[in-house]
C-alpha atoms as a PDB file:
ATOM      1  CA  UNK A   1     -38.045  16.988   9.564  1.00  0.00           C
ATOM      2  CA  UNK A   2     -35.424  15.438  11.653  1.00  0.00           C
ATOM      3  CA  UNK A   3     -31.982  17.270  12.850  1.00  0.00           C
ATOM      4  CA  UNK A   4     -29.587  15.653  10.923  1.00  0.00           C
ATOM      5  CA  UNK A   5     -31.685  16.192   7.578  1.00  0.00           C
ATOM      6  CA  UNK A   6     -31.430  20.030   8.758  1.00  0.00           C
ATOM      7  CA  UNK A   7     -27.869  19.902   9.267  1.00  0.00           C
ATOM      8  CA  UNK A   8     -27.490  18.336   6.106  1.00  0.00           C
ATOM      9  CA  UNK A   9     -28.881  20.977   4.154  1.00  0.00           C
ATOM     10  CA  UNK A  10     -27.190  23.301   6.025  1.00  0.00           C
ATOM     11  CA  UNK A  11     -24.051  22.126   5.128  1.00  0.00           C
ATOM     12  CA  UNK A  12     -25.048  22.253   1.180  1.00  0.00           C
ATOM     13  CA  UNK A  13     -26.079  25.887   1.784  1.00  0.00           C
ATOM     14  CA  UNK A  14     -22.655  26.658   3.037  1.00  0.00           C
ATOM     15  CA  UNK A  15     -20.854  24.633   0.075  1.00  0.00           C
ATOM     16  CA  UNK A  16     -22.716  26.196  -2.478  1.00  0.00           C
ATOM     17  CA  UNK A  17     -22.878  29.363  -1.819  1.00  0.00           C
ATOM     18  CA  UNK A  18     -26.674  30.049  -1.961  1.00  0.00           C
ATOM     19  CA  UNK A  19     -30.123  28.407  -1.250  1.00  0.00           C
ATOM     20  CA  UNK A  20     -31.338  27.670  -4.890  1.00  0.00           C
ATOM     21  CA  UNK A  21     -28.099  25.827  -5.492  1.00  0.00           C
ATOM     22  CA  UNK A  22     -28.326  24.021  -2.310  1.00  0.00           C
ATOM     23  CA  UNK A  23     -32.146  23.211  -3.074  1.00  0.00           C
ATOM     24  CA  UNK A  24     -30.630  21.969  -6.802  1.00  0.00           C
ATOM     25  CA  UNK A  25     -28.088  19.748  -5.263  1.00  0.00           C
ATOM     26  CA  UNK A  26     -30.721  18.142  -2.525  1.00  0.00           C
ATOM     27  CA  UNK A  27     -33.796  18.118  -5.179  1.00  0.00           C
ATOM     28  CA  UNK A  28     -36.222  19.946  -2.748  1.00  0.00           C
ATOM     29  CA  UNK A  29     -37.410  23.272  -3.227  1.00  0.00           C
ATOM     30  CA  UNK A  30     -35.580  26.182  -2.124  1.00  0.00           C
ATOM     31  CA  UNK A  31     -38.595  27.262   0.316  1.00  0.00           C
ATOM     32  CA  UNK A  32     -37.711  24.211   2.444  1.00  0.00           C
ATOM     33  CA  UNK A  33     -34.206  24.888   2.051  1.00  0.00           C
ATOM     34  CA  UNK A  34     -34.482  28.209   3.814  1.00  0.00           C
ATOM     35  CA  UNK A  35     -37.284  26.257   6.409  1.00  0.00           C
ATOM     36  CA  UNK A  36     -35.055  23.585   7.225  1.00  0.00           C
ATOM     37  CA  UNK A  37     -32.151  26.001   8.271  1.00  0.00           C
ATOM     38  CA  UNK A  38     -34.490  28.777  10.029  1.00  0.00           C
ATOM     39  CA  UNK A  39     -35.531  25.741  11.835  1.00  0.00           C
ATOM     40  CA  UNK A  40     -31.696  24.665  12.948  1.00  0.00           C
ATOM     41  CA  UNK A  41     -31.292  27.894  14.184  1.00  0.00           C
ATOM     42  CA  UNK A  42     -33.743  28.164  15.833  1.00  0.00           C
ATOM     43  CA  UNK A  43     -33.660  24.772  17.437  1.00  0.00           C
ATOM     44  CA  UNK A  44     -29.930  25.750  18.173  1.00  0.00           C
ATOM     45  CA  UNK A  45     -30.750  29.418  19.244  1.00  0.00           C
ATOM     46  CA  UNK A  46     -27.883  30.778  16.998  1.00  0.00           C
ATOM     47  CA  UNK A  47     -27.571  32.654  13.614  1.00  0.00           C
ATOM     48  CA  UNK A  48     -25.793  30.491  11.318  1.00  0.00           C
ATOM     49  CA  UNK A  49     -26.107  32.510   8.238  1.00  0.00           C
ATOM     50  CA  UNK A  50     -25.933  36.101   6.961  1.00  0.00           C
ATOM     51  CA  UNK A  51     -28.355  35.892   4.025  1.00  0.00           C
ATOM     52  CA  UNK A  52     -28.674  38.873   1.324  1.00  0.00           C
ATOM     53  CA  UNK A  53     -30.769  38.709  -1.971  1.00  0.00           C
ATOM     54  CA  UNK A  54     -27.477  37.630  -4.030  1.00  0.00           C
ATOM     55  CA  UNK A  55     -25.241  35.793  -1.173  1.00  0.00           C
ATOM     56  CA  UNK A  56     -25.055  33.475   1.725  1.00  0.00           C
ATOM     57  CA  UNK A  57     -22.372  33.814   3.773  1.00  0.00           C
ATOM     58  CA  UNK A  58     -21.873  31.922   7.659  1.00  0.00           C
ATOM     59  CA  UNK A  59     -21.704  33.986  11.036  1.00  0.00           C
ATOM     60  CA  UNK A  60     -18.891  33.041  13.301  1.00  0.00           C
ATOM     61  CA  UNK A  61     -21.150  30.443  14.761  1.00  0.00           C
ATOM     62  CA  UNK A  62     -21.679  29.056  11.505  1.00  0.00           C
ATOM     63  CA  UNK A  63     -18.292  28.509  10.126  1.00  0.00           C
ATOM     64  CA  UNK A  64     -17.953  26.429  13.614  1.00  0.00           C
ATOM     65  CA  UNK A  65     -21.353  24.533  13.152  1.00  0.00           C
ATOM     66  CA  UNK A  66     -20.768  23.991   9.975  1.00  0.00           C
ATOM     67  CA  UNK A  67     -16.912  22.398  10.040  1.00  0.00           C
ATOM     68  CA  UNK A  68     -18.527  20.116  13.380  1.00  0.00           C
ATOM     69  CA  UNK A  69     -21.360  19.363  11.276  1.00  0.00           C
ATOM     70  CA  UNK A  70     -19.449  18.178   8.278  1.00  0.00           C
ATOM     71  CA  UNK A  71     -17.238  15.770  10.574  1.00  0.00           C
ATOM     72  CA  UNK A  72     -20.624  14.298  11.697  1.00  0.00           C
ATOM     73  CA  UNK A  73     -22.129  13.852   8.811  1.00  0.00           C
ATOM     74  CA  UNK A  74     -19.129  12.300   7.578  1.00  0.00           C
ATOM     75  CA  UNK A  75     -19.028   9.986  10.277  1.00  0.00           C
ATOM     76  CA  UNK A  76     -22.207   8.745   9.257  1.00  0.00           C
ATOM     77  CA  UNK A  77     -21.510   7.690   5.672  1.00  0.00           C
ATOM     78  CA  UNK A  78     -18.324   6.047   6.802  1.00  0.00           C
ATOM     79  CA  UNK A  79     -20.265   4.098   9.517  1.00  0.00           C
ATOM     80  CA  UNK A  80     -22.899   3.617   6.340  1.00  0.00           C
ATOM     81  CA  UNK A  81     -19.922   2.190   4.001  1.00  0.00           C
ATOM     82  CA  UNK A  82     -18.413   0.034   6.735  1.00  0.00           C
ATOM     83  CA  UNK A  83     -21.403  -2.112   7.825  1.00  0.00           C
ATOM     84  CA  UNK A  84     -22.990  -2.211   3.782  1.00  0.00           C
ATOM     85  CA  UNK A  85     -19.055  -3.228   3.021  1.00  0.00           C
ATOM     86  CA  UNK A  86     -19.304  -6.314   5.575  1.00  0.00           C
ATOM     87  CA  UNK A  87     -22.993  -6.949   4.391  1.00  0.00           C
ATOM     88  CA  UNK A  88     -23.259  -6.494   0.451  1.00  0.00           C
ATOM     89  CA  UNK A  89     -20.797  -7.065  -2.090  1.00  0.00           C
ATOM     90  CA  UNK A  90     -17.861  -4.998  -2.879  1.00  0.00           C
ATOM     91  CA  UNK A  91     -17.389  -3.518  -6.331  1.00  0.00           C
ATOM     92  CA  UNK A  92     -16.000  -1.038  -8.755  1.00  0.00           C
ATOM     93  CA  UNK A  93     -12.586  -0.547  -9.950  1.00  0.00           C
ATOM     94  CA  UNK A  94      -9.062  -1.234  -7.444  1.00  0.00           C
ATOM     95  CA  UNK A  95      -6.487   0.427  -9.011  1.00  0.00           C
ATOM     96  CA  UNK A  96      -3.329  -1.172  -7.569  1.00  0.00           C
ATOM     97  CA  UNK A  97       0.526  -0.420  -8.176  1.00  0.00           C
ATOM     98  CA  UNK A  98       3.239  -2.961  -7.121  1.00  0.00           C
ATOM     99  CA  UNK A  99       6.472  -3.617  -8.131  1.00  0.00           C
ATOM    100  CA  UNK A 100       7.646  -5.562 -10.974  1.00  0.00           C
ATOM    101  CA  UNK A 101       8.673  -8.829  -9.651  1.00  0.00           C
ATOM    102  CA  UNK A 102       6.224  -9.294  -7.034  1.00  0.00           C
ATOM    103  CA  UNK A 103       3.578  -8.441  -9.315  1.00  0.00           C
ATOM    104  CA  UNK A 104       4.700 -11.463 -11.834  1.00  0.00           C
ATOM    105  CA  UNK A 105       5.417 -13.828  -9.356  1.00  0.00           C
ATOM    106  CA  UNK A 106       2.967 -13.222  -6.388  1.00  0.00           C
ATOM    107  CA  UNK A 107       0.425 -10.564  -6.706  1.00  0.00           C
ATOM    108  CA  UNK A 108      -1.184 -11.194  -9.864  1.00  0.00           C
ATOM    109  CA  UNK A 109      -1.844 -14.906  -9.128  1.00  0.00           C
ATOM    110  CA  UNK A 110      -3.361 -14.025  -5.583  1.00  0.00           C
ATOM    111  CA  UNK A 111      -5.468 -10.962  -7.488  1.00  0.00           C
ATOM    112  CA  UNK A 112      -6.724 -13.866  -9.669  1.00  0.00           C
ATOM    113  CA  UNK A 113      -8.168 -15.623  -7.225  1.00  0.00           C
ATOM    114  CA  UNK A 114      -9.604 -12.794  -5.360  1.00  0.00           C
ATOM    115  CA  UNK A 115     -11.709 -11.444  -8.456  1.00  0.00           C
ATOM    116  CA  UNK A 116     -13.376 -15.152  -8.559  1.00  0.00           C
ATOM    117  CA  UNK A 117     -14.080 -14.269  -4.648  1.00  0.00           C
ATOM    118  CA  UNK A 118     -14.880 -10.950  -5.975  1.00  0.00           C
ATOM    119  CA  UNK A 119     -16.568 -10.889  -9.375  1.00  0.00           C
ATOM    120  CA  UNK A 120     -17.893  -7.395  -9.105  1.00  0.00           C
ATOM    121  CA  UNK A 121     -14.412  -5.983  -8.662  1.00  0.00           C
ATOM    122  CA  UNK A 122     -12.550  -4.856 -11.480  1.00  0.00           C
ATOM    123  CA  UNK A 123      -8.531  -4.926 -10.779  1.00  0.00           C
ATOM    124  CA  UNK A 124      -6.508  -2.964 -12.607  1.00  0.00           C
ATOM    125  CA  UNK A 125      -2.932  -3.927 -11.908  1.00  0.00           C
ATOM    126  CA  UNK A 126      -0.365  -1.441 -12.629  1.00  0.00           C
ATOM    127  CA  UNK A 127       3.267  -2.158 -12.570  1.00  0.00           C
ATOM    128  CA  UNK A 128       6.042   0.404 -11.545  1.00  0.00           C
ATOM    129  CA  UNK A 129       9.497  -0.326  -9.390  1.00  0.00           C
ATOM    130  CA  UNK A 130       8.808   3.535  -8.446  1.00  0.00           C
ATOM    131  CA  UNK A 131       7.289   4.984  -6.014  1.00  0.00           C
ATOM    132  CA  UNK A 132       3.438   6.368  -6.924  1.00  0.00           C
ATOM    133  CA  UNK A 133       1.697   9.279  -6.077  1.00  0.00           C
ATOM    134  CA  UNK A 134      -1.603   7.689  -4.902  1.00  0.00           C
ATOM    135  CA  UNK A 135      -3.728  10.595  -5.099  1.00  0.00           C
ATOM    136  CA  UNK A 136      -2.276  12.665  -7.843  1.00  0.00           C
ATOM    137  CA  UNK A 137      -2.363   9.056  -9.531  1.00  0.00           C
ATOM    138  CA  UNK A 138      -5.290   7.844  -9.156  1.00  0.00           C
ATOM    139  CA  UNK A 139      -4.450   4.485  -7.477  1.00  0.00           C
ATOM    140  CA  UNK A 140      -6.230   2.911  -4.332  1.00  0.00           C
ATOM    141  CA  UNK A 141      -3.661   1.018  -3.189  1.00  0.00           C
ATOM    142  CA  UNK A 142      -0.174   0.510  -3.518  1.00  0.00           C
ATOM    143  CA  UNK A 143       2.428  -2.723  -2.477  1.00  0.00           C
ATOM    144  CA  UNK A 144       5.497  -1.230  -1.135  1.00  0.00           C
ATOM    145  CA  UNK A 145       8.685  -3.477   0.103  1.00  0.00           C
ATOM    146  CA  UNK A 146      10.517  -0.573   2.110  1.00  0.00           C
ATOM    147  CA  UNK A 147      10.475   0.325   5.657  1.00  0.00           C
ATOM    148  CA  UNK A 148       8.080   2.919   5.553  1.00  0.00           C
ATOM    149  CA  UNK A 149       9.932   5.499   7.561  1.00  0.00           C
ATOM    150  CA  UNK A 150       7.942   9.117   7.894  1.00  0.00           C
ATOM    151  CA  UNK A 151       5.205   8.104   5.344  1.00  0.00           C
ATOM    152  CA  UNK A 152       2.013  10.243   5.391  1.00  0.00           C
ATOM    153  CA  UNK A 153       0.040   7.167   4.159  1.00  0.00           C
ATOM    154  CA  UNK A 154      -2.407   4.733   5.886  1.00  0.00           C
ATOM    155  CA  UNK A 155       0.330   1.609   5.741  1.00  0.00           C
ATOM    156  CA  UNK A 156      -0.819  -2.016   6.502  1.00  0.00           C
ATOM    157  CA  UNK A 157       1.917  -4.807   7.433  1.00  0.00           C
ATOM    158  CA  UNK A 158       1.432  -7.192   5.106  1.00  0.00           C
ATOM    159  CA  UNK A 159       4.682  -9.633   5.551  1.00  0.00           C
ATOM    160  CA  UNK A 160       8.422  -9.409   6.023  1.00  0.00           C
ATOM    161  CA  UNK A 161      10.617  -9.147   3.155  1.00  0.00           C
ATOM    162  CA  UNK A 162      14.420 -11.105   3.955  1.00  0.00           C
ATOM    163  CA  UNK A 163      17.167 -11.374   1.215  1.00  0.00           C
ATOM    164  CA  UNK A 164      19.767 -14.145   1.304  1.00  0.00           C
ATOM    165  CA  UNK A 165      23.248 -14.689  -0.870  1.00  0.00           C
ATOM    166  CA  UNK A 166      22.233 -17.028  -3.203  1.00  0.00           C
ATOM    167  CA  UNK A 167      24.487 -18.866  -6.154  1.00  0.00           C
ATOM    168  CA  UNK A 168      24.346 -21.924  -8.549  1.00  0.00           C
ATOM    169  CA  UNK A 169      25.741 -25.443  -7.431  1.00  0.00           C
ATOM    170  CA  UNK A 170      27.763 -25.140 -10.470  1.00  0.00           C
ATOM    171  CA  UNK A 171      29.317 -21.662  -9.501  1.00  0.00           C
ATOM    172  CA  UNK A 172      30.648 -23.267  -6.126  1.00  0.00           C
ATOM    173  CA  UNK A 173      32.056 -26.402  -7.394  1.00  0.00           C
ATOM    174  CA  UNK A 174      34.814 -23.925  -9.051  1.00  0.00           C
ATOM    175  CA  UNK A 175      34.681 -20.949  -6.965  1.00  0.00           C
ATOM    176  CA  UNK A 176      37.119 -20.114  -4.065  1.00  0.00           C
ATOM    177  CA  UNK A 177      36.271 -21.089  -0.345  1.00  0.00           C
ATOM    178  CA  UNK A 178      33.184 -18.857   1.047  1.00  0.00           C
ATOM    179  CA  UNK A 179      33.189 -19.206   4.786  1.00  0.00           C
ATOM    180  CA  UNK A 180      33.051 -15.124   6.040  1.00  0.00           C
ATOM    181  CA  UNK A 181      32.088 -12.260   4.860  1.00  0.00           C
ATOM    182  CA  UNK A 182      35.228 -10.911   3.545  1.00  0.00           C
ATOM    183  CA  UNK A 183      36.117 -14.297   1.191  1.00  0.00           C
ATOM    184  CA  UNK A 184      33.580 -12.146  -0.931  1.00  0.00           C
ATOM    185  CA  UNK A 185      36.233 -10.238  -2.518  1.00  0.00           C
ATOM    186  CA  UNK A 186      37.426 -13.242  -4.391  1.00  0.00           C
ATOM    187  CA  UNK A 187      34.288 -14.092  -5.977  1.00  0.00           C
ATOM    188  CA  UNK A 188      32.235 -13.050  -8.786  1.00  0.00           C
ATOM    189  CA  UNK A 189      29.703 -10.355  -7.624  1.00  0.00           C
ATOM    190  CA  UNK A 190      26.425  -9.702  -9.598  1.00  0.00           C
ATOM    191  CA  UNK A 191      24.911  -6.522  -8.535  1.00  0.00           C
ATOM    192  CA  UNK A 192      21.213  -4.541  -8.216  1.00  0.00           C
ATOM    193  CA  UNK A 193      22.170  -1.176  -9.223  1.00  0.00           C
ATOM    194  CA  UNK A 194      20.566   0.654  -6.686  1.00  0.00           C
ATOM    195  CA  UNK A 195      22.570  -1.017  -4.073  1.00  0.00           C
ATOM    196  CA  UNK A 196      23.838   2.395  -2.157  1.00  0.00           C
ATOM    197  CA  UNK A 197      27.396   2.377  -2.110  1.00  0.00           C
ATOM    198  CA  UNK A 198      27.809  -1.316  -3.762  1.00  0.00           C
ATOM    199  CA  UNK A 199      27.930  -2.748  -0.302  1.00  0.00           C
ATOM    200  CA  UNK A 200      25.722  -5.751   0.842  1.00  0.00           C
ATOM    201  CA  UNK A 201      24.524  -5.564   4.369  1.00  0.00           C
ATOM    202  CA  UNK A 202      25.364  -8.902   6.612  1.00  0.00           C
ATOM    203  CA  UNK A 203      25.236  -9.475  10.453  1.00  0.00           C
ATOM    204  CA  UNK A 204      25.749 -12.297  12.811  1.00  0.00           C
ATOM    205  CA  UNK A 205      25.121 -12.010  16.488  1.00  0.00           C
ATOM    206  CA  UNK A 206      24.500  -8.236  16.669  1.00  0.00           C
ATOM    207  CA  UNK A 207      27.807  -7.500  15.132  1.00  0.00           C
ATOM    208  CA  UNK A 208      28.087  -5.910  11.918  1.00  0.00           C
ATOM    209  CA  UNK A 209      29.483  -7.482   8.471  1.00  0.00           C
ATOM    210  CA  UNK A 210      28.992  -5.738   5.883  1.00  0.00           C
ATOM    211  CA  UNK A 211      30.651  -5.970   2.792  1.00  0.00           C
ATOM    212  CA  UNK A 212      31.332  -3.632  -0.200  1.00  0.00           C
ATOM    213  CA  UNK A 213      31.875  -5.984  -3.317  1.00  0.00           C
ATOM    214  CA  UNK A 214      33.555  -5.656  -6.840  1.00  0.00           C
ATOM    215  CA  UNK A 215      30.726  -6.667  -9.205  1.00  0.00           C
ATOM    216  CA  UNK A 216      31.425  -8.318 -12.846  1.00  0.00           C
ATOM    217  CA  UNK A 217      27.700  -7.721 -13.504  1.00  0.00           C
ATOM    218  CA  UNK A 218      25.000  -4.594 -12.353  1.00  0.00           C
ATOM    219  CA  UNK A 219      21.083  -4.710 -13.515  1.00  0.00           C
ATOM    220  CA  UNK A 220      18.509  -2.584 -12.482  1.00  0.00           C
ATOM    221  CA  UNK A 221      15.966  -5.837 -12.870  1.00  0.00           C
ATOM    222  CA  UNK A 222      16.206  -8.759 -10.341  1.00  0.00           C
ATOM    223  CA  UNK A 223      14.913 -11.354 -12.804  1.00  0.00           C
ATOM    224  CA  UNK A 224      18.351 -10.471 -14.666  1.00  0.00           C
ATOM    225  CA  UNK A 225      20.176 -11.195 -11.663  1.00  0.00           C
ATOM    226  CA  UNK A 226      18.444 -14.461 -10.849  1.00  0.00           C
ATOM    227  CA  UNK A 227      19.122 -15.808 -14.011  1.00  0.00           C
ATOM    228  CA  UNK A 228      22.522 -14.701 -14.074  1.00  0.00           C
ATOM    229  CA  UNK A 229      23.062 -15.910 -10.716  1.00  0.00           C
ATOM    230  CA  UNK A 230      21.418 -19.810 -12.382  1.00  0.00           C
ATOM    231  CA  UNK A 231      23.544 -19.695 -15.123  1.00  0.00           C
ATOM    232  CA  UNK A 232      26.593 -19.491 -12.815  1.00  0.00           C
ATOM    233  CA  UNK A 233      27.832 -15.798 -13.542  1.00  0.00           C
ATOM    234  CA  UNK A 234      28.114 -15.438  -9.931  1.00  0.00           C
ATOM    235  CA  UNK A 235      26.626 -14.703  -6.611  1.00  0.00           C
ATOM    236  CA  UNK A 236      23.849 -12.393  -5.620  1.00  0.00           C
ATOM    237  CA  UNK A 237      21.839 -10.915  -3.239  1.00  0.00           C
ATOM    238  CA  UNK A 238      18.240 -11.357  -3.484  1.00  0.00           C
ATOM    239  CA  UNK A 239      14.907 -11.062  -1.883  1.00  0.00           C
ATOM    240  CA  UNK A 240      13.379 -14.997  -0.923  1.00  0.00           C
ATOM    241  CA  UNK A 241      10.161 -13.698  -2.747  1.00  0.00           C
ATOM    242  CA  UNK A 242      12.017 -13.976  -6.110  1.00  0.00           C
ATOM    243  CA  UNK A 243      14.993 -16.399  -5.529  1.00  0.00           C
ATOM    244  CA  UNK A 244      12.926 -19.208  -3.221  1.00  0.00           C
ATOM    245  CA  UNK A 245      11.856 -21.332  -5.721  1.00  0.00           C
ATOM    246  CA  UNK A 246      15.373 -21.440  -7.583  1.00  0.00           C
ATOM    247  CA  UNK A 247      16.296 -22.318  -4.013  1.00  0.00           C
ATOM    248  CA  UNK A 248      13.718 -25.236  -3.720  1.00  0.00           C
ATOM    249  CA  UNK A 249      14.639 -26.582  -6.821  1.00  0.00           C
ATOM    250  CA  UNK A 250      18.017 -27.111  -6.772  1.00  0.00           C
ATOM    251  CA  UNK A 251      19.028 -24.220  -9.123  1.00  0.00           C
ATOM    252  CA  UNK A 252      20.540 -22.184  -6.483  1.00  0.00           C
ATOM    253  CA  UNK A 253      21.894 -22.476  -2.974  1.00  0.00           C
ATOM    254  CA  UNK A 254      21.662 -19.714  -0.154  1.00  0.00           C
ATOM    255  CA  UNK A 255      25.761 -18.906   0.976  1.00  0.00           C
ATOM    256  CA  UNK A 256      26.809 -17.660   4.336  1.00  0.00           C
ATOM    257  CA  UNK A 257      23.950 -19.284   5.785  1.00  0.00           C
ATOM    258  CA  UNK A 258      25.253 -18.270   9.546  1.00  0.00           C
ATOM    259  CA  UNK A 259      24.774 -14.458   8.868  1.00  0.00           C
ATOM    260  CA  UNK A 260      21.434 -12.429   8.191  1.00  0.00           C
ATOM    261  CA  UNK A 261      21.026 -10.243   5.463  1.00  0.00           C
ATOM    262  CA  UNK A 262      19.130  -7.093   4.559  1.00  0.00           C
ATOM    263  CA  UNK A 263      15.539  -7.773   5.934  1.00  0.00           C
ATOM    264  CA  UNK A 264      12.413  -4.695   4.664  1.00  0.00           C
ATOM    265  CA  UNK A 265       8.639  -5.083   5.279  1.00  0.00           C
ATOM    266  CA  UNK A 266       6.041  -5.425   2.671  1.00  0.00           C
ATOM    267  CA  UNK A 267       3.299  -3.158   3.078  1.00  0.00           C
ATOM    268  CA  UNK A 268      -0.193  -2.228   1.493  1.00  0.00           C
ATOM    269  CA  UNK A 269      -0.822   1.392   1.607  1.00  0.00           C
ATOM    270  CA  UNK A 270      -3.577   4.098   0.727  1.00  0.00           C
ATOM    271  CA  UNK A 271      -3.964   7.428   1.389  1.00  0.00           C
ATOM    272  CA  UNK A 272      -6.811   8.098   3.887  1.00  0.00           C
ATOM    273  CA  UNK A 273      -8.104   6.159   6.727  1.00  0.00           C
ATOM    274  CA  UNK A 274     -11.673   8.093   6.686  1.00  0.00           C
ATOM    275  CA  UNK A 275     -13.283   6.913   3.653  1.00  0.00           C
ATOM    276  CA  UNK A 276     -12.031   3.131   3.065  1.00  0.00           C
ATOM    277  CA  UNK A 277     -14.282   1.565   0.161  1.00  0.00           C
ATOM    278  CA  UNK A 278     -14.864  -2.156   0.835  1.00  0.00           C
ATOM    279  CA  UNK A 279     -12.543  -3.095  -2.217  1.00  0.00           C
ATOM    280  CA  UNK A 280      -9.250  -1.776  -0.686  1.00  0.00           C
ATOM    281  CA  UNK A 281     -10.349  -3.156   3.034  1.00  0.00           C
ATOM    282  CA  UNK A 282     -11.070  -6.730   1.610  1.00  0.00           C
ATOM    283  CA  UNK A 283      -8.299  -6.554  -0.640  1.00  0.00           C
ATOM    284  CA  UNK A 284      -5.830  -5.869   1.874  1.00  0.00           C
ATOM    285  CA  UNK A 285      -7.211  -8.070   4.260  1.00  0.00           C
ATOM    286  CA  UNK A 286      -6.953 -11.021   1.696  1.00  0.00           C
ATOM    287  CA  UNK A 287      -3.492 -10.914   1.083  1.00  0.00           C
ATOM    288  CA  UNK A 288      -2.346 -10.740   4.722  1.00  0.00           C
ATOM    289  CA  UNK A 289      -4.451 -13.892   4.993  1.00  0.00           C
ATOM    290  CA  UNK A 290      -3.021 -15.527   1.351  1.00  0.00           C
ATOM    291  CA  UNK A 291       0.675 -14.199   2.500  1.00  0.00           C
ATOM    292  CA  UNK A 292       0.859 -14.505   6.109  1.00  0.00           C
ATOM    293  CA  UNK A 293       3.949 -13.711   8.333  1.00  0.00           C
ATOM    294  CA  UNK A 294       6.465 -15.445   7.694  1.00  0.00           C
ATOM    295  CA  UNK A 295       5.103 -15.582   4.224  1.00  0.00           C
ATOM    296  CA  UNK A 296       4.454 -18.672   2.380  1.00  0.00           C
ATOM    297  CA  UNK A 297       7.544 -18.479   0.267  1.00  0.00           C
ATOM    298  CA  UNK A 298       9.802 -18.745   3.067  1.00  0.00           C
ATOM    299  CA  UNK A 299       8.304 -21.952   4.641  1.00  0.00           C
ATOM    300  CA  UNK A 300      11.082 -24.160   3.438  1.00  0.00           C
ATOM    301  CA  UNK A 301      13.931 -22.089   3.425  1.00  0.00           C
ATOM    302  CA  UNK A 302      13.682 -20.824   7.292  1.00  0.00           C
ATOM    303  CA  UNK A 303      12.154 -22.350  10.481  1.00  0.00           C
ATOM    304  CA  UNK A 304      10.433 -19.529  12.214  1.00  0.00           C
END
């Protein structure tokens, strides 16, 4: 019997407790569970185990052999999962959460797509403008538009996420002049409500512009504010994943062209790099490639 089969049963000794439950577990008898480590140790010339008729416990040696152990074996099934994940077909069920809006507009007609590519993956897409608790949650991935600052999870970039000042030809035709920043506190305001302090963030050349606005309208749901925004209730601020195609139809117009708004990241995250099914990698990887950077929506509305 080969080394790594030893250390194998080895490490089930250790987890369960005992040699019958290891033998159990492993579906060999316990005789050759108690062979197989006598024979690591003595291949190894170290005790690993204290052994008594009703308990197994490990020798100082063995808590170390057995913790490096684990980490190989380990290493081995990931290696396993990678290269059968690039050969065979990836399956089972990716649980994904992503926000609202992006879900609607972008992520549920790229996930349809990618279950054709995919048939034996079963997506369940589920939709929260919060922010998940993977594990305790029991999702494998998660969208995130943020900026990702001291996150414990794995995080791939995915795309960039700008906002612009949008309003409806109809609003301007009527509205007072908007050449700067500050001719925002004569207009009508329409505002996300978890805007901190009610102020929209604007630069131009490095310098700082920033406004704080009086809004007639406040909605926790960007598709409120879009429509609003259409109708000709006022302006808004809004990310170009949700207001672009008001933009390239003619609905809505971006304002203060010459100075940059609030810009996040969009990112795919999960919570462990050491164990990565094939269904998360290929997932992720396919919507970097659907997406790209600068994503698809912004193709007509900037030039880099």
């Amino acid at each position: 019997m080969d080394k790594l089969t030893r250390m194998k049963v080895f490490v089930n000794v250790v987890e369960t407790g005992s040699f019958t439950a290891a033998s159990d577990r492993m579906g060999i008898s316990r005789a050759a569970t108690s062979k197989y480590v006598s024979q690591l140790e003595t291949t190894i010339g170290a005790r690993l185990l204290n052994r008594t008729t009703r308990h197994v416990s490990t020798t100082e040696s063995g808590r170390i052999y057995f913790e490096r152990c684990k980490e190989i074996l380990h290493n081995i099934e990931e290696a396993d999962d990678m290269v059968s994940g690039l050969s065979g077909e990836p399956q089972g069920i990716l649980r994904i959460s992503t926000p609202s809006v992006l879900a609607q507009r972008h992520i549920t007609p790229l996930v349809s797509k990618f279950t054709k590519m995919y048939p034996n993956v079963n997506v369940n897409i589920m939709v929260s403008d919060r922010y998940v608790d993977l594990v305790d949650e029991g999702y494998d991935v998660a969208i995130r538009v943020s900026n990702l600052e001291n996150s414990d999870l794995i995080a791939h970039h995915i795309t960039r996420c700008r906002h612009v000042l949008i309003a409806s030809p109809d609003y301007l035709k009527t509205a007072p002049p908007l050449k700067k920043p500050s001719d925002l506190k004569n207009h009508l305001c329409l505002l996300y409500s978890y805007t901190e302090g009610a102020k929209w963030p604007l630069t131009k050349n490095g310098k700082d512009y920033s406004t704080k606005i009086k809004s007639t309208m406040v909605s926790n749901n960007p598709e409120v504010l879009l429509e609003a925004a259409i109708t000709g209730m006022g302006i808004s601020i809004m990310p170009t994943f949700i207001a672009s195609d008001a933009i390239n139809r003619g609905d809505l117009q971006v304002v203060l062209e010459d100075y940059q708004s609030l810009e996040l990241q969009i990112y795919a995250v999960y919570a462990s790099k050491q164990y990565l099914p094939a269904k998360i990698r290929v997932f992720i990887d396919y919507l970097k490639e659907q997406i790209n950077d600068p994503p698809y929506w912004d193709k007509l509305l900037f030039k880099d």
